[in-house]
PDB file of N, CA and C in Angstrom:
ATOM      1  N   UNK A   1     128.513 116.577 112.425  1.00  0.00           N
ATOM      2  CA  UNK A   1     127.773 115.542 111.715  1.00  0.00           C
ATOM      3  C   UNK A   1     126.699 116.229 110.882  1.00  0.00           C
ATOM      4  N   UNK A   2     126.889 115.675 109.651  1.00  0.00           N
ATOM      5  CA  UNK A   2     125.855 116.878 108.523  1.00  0.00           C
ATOM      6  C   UNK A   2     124.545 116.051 108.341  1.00  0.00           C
ATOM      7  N   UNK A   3     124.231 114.634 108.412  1.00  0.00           N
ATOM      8  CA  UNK A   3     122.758 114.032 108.329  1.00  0.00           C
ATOM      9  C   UNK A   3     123.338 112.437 109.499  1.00  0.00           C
ATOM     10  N   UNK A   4     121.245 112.439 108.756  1.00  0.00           N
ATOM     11  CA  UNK A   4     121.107 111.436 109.857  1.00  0.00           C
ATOM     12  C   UNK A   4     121.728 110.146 109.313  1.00  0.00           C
ATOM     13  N   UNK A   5     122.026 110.176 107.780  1.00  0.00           N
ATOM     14  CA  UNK A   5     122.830 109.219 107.351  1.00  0.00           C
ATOM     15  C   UNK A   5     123.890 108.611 108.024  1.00  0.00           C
ATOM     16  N   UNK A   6     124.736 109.174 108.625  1.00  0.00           N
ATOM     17  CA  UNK A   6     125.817 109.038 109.435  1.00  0.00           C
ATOM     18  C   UNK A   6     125.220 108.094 110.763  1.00  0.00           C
ATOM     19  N   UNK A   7     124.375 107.787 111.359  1.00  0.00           N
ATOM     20  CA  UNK A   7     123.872 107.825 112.760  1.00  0.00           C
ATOM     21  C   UNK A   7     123.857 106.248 112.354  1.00  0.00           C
ATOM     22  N   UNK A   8     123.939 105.824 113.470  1.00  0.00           N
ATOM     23  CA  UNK A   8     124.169 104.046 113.464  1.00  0.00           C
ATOM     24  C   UNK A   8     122.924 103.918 113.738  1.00  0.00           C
ATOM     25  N   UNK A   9     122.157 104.597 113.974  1.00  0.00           N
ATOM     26  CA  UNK A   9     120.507 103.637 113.411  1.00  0.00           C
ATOM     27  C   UNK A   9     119.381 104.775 112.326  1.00  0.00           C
ATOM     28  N   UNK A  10     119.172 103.757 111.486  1.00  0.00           N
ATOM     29  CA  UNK A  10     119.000 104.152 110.497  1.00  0.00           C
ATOM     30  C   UNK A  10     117.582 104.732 110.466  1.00  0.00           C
ATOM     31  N   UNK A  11     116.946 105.947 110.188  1.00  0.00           N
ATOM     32  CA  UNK A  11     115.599 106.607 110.403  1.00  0.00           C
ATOM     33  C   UNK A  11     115.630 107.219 111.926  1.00  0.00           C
ATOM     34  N   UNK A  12     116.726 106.977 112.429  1.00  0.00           N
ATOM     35  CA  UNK A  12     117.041 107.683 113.657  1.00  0.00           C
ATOM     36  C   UNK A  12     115.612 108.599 113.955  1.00  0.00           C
ATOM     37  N   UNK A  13     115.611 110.068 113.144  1.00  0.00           N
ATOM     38  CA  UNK A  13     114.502 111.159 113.654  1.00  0.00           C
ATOM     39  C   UNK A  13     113.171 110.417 113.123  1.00  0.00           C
ATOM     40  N   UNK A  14     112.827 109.021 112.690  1.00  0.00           N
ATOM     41  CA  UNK A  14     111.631 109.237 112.831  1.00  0.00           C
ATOM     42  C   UNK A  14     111.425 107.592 113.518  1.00  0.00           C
ATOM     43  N   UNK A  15     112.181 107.202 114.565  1.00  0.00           N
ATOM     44  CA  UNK A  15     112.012 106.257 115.911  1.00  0.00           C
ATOM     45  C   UNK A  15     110.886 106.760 116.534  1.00  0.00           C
ATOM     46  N   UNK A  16     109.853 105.640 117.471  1.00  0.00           N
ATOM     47  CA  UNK A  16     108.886 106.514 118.226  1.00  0.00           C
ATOM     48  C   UNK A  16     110.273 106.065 119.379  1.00  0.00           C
ATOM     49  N   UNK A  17     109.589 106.237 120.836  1.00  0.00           N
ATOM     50  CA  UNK A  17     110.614 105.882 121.665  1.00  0.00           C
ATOM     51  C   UNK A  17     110.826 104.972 122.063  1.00  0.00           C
ATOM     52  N   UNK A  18     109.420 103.957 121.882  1.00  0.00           N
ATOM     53  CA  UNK A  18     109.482 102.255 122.107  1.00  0.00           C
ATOM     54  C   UNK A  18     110.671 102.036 120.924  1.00  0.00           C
ATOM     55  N   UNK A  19     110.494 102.391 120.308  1.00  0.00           N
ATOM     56  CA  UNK A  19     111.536 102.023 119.446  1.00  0.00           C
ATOM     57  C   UNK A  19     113.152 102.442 119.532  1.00  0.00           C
ATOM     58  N   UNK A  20     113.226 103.128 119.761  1.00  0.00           N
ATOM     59  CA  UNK A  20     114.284 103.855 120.079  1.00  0.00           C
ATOM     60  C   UNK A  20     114.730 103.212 121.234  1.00  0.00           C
ATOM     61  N   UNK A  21     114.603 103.007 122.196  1.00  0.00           N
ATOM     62  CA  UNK A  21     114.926 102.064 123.535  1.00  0.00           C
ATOM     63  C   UNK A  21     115.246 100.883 123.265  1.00  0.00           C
ATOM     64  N   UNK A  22     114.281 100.174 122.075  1.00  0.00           N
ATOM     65  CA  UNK A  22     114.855  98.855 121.933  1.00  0.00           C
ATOM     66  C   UNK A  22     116.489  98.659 121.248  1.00  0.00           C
ATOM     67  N   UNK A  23     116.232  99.393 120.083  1.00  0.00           N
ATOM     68  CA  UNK A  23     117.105  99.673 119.137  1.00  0.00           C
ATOM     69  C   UNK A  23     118.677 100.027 119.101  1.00  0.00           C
ATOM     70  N   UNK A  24     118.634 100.573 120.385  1.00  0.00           N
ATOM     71  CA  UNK A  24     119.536 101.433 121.289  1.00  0.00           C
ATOM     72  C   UNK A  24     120.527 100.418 121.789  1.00  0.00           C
ATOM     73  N   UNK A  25     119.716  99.171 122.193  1.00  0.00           N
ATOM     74  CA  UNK A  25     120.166  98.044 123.216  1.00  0.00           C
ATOM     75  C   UNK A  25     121.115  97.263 122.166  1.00  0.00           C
ATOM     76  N   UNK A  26     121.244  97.605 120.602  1.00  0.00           N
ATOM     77  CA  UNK A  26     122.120  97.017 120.165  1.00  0.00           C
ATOM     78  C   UNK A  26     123.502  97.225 120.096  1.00  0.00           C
ATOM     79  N   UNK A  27     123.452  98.800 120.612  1.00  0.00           N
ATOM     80  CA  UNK A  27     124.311  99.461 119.832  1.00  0.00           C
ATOM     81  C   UNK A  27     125.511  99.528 121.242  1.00  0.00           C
ATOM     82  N   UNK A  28     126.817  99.881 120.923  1.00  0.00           N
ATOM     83  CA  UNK A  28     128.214  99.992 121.488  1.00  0.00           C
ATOM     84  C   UNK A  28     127.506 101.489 122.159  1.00  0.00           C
ATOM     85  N   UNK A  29     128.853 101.761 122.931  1.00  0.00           N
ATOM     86  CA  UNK A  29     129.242 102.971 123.722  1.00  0.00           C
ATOM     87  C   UNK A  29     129.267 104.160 122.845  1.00  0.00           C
ATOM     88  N   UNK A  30     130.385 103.464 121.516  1.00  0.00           N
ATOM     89  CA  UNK A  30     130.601 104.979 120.993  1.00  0.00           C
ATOM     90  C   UNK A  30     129.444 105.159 119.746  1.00  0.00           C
ATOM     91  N   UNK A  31     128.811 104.259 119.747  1.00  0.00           N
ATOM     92  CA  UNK A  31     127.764 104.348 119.421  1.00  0.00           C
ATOM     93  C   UNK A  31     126.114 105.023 119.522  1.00  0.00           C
ATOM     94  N   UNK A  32     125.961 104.896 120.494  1.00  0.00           N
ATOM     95  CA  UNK A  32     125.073 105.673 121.577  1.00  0.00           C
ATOM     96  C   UNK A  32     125.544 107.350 122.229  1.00  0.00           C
ATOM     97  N   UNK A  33     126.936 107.140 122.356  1.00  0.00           N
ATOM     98  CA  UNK A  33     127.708 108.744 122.432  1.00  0.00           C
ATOM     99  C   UNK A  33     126.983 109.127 120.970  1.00  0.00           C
ATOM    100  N   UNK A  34     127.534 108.889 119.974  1.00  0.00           N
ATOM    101  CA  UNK A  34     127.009 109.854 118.755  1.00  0.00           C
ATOM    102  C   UNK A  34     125.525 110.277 118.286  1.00  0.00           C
ATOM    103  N   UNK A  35     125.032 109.244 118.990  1.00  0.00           N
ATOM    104  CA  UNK A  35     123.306 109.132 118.691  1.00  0.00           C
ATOM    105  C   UNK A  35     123.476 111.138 120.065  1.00  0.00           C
ATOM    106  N   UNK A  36     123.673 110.650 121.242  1.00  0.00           N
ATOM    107  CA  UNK A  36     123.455 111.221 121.853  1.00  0.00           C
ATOM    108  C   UNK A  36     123.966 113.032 121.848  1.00  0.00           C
ATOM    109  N   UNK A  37     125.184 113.080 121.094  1.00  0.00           N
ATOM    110  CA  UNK A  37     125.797 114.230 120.663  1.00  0.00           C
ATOM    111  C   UNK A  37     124.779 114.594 119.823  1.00  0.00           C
ATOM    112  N   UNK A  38     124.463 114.122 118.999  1.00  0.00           N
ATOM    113  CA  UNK A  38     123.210 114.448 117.782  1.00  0.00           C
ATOM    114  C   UNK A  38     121.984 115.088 118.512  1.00  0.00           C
ATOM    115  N   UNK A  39     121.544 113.811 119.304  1.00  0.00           N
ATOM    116  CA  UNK A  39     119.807 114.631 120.192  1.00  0.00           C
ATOM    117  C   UNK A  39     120.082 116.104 120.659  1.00  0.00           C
ATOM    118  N   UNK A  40     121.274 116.267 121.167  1.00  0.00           N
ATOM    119  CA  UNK A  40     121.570 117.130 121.734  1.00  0.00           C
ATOM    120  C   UNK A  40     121.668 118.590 120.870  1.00  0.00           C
ATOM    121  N   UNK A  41     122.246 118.448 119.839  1.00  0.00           N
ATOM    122  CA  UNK A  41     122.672 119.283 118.824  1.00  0.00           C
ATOM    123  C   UNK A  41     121.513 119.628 117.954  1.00  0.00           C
ATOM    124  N   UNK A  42     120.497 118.794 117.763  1.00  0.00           N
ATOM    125  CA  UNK A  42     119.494 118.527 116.759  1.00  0.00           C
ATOM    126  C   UNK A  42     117.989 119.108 117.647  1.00  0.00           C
ATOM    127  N   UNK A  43     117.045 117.937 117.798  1.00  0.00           N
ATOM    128  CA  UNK A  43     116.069 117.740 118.999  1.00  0.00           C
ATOM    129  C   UNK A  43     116.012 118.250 119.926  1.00  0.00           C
ATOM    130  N   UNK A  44     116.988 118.074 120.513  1.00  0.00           N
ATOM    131  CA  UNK A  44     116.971 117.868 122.319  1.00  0.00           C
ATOM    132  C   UNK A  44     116.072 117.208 122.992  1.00  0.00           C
ATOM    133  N   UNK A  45     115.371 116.664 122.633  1.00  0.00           N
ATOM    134  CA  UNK A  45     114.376 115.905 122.980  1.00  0.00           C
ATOM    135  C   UNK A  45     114.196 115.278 124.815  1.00  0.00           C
ATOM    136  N   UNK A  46     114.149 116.039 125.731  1.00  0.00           N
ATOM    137  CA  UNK A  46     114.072 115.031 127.037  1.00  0.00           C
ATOM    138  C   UNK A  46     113.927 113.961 127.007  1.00  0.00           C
ATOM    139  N   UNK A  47     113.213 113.290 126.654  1.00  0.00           N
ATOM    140  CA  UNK A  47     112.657 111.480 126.862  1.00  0.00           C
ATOM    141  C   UNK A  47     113.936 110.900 125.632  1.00  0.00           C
ATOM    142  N   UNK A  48     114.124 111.243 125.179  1.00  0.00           N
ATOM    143  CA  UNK A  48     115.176 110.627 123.960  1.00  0.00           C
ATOM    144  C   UNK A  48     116.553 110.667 124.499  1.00  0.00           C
ATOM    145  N   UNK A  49     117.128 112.328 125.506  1.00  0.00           N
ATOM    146  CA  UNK A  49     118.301 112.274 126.190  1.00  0.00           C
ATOM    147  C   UNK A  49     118.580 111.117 126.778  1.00  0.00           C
ATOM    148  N   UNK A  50     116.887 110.794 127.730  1.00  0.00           N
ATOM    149  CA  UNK A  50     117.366 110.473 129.067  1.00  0.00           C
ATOM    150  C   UNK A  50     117.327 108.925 128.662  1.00  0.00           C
ATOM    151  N   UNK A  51     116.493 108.339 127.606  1.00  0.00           N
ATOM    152  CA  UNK A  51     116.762 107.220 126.956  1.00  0.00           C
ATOM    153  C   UNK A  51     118.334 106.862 126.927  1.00  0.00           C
ATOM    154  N   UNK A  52     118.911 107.605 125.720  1.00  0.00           N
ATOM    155  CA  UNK A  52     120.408 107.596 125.627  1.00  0.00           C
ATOM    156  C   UNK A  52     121.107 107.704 126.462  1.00  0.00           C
ATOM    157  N   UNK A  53     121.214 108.541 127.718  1.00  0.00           N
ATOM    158  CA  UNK A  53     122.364 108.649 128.357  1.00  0.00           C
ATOM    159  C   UNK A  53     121.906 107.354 129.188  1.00  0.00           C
ATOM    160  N   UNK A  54     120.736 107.172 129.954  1.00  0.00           N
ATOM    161  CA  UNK A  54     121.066 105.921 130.486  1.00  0.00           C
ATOM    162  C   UNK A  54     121.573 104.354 129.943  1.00  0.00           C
ATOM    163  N   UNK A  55     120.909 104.490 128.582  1.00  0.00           N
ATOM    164  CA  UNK A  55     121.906 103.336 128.307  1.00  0.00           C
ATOM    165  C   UNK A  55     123.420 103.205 128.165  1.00  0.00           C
ATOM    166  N   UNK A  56     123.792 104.948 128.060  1.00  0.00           N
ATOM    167  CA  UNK A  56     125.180 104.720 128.070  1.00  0.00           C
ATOM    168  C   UNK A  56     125.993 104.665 129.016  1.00  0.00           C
ATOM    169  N   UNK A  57     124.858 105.421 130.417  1.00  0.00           N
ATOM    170  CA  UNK A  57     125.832 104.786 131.241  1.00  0.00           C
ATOM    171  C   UNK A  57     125.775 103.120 131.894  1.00  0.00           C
ATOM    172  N   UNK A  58     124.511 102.529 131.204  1.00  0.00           N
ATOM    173  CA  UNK A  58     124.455 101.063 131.261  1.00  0.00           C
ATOM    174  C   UNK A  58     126.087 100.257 131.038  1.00  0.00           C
ATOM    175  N   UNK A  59     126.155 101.050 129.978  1.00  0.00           N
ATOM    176  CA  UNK A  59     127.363 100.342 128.818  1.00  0.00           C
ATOM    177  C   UNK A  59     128.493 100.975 129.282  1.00  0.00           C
ATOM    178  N   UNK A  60     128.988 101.919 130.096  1.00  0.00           N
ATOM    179  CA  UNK A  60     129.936 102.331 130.359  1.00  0.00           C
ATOM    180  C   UNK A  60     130.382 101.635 131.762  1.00  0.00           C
ATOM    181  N   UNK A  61     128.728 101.059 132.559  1.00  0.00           N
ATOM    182  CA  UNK A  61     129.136 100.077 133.646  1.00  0.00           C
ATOM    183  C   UNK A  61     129.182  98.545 133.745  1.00  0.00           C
ATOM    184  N   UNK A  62     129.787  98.401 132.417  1.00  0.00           N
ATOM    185  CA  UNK A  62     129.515  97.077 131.693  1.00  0.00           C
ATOM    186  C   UNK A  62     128.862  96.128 131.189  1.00  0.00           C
ATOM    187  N   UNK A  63     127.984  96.827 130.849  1.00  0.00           N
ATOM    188  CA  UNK A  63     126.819  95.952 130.297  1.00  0.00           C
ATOM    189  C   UNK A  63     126.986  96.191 128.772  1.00  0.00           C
ATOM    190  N   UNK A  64     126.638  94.986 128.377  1.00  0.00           N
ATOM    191  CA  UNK A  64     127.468  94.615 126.817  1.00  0.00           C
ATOM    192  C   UNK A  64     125.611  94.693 125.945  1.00  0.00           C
ATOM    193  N   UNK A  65     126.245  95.487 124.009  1.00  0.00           N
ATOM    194  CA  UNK A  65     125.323  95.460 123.407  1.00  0.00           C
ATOM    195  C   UNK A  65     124.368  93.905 123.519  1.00  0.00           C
ATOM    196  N   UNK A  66     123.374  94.204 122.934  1.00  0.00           N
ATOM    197  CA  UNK A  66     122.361  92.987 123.055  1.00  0.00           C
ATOM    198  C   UNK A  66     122.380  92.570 121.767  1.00  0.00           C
ATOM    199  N   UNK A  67     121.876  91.106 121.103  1.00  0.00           N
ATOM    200  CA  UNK A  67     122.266  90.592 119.853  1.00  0.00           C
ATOM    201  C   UNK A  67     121.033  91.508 119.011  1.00  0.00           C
ATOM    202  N   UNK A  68     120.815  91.232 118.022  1.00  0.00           N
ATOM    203  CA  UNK A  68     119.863  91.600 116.927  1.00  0.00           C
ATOM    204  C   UNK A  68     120.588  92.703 116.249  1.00  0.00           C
ATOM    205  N   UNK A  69     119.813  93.518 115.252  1.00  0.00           N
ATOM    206  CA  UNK A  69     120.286  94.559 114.330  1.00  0.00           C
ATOM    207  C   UNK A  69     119.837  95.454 114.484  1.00  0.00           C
ATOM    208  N   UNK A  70     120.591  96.718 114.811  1.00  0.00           N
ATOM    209  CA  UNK A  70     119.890  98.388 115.366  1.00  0.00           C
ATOM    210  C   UNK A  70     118.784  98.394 114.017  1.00  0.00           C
ATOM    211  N   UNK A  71     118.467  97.987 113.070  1.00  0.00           N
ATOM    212  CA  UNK A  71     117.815  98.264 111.886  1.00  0.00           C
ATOM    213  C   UNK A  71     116.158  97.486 111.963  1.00  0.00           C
ATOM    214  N   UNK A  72     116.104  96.076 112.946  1.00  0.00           N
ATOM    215  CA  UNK A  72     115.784  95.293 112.633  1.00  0.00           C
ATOM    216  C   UNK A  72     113.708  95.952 113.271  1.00  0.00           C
ATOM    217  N   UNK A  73     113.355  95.559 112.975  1.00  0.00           N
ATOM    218  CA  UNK A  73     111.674  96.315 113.324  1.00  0.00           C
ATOM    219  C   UNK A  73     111.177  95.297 114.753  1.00  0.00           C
ATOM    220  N   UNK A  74     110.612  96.663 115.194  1.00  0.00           N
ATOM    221  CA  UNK A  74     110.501  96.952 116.575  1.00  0.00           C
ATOM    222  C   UNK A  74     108.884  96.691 116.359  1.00  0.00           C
ATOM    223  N   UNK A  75     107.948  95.764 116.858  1.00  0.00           N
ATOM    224  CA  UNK A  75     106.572  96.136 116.714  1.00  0.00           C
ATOM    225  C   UNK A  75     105.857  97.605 117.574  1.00  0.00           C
ATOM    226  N   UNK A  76     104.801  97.812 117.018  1.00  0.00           N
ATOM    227  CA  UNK A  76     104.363  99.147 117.919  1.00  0.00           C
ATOM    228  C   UNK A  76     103.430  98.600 118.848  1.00  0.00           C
ATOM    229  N   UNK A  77     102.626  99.699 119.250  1.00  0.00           N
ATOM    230  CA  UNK A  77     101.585  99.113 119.543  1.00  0.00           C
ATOM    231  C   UNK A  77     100.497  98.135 118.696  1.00  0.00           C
ATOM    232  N   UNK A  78      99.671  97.984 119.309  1.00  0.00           N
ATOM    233  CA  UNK A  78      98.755  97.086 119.164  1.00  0.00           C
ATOM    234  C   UNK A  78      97.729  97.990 117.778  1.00  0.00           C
ATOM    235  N   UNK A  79      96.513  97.522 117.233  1.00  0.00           N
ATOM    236  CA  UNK A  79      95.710  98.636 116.697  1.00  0.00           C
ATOM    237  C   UNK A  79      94.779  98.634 117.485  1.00  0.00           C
ATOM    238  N   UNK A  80      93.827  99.793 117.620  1.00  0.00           N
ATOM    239  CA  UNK A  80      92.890  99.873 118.325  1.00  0.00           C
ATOM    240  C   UNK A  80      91.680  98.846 118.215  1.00  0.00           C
ATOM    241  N   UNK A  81      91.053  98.879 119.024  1.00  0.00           N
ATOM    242  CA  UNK A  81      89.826  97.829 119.134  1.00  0.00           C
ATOM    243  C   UNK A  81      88.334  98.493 117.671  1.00  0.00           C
ATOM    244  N   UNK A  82      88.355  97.454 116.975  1.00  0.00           N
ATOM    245  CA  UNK A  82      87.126  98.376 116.243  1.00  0.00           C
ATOM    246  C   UNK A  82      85.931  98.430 117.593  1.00  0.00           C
ATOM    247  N   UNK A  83      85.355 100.193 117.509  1.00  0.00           N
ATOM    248  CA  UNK A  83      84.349  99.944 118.950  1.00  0.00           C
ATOM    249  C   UNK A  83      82.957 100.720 118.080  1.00  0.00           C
ATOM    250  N   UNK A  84      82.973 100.082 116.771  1.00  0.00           N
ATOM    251  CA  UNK A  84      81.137 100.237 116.258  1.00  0.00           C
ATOM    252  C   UNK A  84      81.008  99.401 115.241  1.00  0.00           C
ATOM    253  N   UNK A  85      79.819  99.388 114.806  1.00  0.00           N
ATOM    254  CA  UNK A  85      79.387  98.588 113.708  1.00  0.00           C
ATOM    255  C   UNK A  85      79.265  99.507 112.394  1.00  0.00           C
ATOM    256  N   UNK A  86      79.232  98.687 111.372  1.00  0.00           N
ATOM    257  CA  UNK A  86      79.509  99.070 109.833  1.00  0.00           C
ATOM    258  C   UNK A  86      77.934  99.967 109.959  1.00  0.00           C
ATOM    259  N   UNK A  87      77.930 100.857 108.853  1.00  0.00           N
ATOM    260  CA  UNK A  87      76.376 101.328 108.605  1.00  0.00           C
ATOM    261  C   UNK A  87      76.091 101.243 107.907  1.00  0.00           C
ATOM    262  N   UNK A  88      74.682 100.486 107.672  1.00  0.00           N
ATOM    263  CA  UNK A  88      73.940 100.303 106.550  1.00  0.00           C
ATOM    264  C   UNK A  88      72.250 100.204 107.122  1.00  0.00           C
ATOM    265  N   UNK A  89      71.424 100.270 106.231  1.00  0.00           N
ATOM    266  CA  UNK A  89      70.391 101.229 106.139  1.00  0.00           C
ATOM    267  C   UNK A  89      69.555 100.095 107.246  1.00  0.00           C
ATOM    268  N   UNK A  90      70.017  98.738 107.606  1.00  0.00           N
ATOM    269  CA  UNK A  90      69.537  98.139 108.766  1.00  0.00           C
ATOM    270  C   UNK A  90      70.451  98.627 109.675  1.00  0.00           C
ATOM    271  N   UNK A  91      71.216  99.630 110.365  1.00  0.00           N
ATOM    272  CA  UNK A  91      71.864 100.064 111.587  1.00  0.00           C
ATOM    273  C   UNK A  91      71.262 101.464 111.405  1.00  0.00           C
ATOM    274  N   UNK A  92      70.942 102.201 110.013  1.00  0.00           N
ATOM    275  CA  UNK A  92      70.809 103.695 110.409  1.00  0.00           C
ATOM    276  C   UNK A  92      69.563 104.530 111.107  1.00  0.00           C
ATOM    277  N   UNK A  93      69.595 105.443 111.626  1.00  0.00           N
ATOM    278  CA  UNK A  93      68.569 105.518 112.772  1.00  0.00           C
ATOM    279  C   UNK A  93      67.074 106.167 111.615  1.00  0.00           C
ATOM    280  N   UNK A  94      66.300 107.079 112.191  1.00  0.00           N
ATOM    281  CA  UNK A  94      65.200 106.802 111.285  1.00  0.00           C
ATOM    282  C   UNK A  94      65.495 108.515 111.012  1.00  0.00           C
ATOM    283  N   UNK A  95      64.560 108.688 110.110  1.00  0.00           N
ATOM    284  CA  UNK A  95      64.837 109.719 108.834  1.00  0.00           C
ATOM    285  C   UNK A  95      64.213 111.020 109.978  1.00  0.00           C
ATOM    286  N   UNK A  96      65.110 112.007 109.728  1.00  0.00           N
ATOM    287  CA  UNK A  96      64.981 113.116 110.246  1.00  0.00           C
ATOM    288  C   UNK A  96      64.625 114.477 109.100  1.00  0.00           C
ATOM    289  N   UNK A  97      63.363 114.853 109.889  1.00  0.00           N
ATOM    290  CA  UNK A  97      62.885 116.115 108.960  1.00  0.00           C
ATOM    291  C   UNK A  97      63.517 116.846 109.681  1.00  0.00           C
ATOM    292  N   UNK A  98      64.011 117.968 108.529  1.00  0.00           N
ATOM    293  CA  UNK A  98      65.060 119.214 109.001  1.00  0.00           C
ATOM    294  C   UNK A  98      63.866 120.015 109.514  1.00  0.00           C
ATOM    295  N   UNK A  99      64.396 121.092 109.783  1.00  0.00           N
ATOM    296  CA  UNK A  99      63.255 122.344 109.894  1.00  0.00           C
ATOM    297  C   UNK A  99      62.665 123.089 108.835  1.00  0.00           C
ATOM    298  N   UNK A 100      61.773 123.562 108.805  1.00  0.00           N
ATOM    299  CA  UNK A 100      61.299 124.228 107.311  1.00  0.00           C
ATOM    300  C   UNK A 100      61.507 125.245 106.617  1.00  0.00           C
ATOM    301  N   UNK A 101      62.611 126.105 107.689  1.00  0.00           N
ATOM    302  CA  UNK A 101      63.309 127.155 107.443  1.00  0.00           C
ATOM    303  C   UNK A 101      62.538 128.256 106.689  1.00  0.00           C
ATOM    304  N   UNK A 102      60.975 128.271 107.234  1.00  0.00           N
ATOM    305  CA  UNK A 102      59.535 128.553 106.291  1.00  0.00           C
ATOM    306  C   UNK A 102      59.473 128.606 105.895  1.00  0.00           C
ATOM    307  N   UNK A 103      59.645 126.862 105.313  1.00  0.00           N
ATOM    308  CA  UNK A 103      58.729 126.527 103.934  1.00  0.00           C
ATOM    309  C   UNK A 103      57.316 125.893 104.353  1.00  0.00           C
ATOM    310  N   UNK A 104      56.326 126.652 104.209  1.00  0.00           N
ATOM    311  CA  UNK A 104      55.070 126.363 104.440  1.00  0.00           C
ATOM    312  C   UNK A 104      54.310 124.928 104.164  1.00  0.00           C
ATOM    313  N   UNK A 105      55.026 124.122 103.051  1.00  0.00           N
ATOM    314  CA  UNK A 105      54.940 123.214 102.789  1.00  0.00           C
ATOM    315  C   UNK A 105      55.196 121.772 103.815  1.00  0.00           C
ATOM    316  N   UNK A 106      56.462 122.297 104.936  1.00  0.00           N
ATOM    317  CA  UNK A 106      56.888 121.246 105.866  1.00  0.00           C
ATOM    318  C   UNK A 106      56.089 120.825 107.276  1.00  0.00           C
ATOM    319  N   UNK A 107      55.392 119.655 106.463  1.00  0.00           N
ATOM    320  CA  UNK A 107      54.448 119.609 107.912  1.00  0.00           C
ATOM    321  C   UNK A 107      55.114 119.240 109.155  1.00  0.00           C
ATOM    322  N   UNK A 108      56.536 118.955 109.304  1.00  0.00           N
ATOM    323  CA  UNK A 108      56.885 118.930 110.783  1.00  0.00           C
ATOM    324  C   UNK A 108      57.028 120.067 111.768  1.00  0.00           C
ATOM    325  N   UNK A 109      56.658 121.552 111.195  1.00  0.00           N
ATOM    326  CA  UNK A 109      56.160 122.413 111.946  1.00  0.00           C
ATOM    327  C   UNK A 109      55.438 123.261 112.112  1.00  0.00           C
ATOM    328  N   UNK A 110      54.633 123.404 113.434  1.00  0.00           N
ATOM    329  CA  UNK A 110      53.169 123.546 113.227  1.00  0.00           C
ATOM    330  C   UNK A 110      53.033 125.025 113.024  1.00  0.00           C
ATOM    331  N   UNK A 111      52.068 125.571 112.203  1.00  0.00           N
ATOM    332  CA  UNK A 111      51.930 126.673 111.757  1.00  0.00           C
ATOM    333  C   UNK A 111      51.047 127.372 112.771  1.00  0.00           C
ATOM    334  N   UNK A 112      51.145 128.676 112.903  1.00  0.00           N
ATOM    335  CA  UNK A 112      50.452 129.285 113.424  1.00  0.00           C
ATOM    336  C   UNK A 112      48.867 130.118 112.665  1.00  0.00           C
ATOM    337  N   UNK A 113      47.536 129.716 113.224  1.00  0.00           N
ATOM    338  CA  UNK A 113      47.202 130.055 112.261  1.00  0.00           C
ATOM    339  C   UNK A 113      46.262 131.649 113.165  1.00  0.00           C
ATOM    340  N   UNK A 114      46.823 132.819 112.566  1.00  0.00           N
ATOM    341  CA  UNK A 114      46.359 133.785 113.079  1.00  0.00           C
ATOM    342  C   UNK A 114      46.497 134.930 112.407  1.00  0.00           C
TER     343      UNK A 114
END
């Protein structure tokens, strides 16, 4: 098999694995064999094998594809929680004098006078 064109689900190498599990559930026996000849040949991917072979041996102990379209979108996760507030000059903290890197001029540090 020369691309992923060939592979009964389409973007195959770039499935996460939620996806890939669902996607999987559409597909036939000899279907899932070829996905799985591929991981093997390609990836190798552990979590992707063991995805595939168990569904195939799902399907080899009779359990029949599931309806929908190997193509059809899989949601992901969720997005993260926003966990701060926007910044603006009522959130920003108060003005910081650098060091004076001796400039004699910076009264935030105290001079020695000797």
């Amino acid at each position: 098999m020369s691309g992923t064109d060939d592979l009964p689900l389409p973007d195959y190498d770039h499935l996460a694995l939620p996806q890939l599990t669902a996607r999987v559930r559409t597909l036939d026996a000899d279907a899932v064999e070829t996905l799985v000849e591929y991981e093997r040949a390609h990836g190798d991917r552990l979590p992707v094998v063991q995805v595939l072979t168990e569904r195939l041996t799902e399907l080899r102990e009779g359990a029949q594809p599931t309806g929908g379209a190997p193509d059809a979108p899989v949601p992901g996760p969720p997005p993260a929680p926003d966990r701060g507030s926007p910044v603006s000059p009522a959130t920003a903290g108060p003005k910081l004098n650098p060091p004076s890197q001796g400039d004699p001029t910076n009264p935030a540090q105290p001079r020695s006078t000797g």
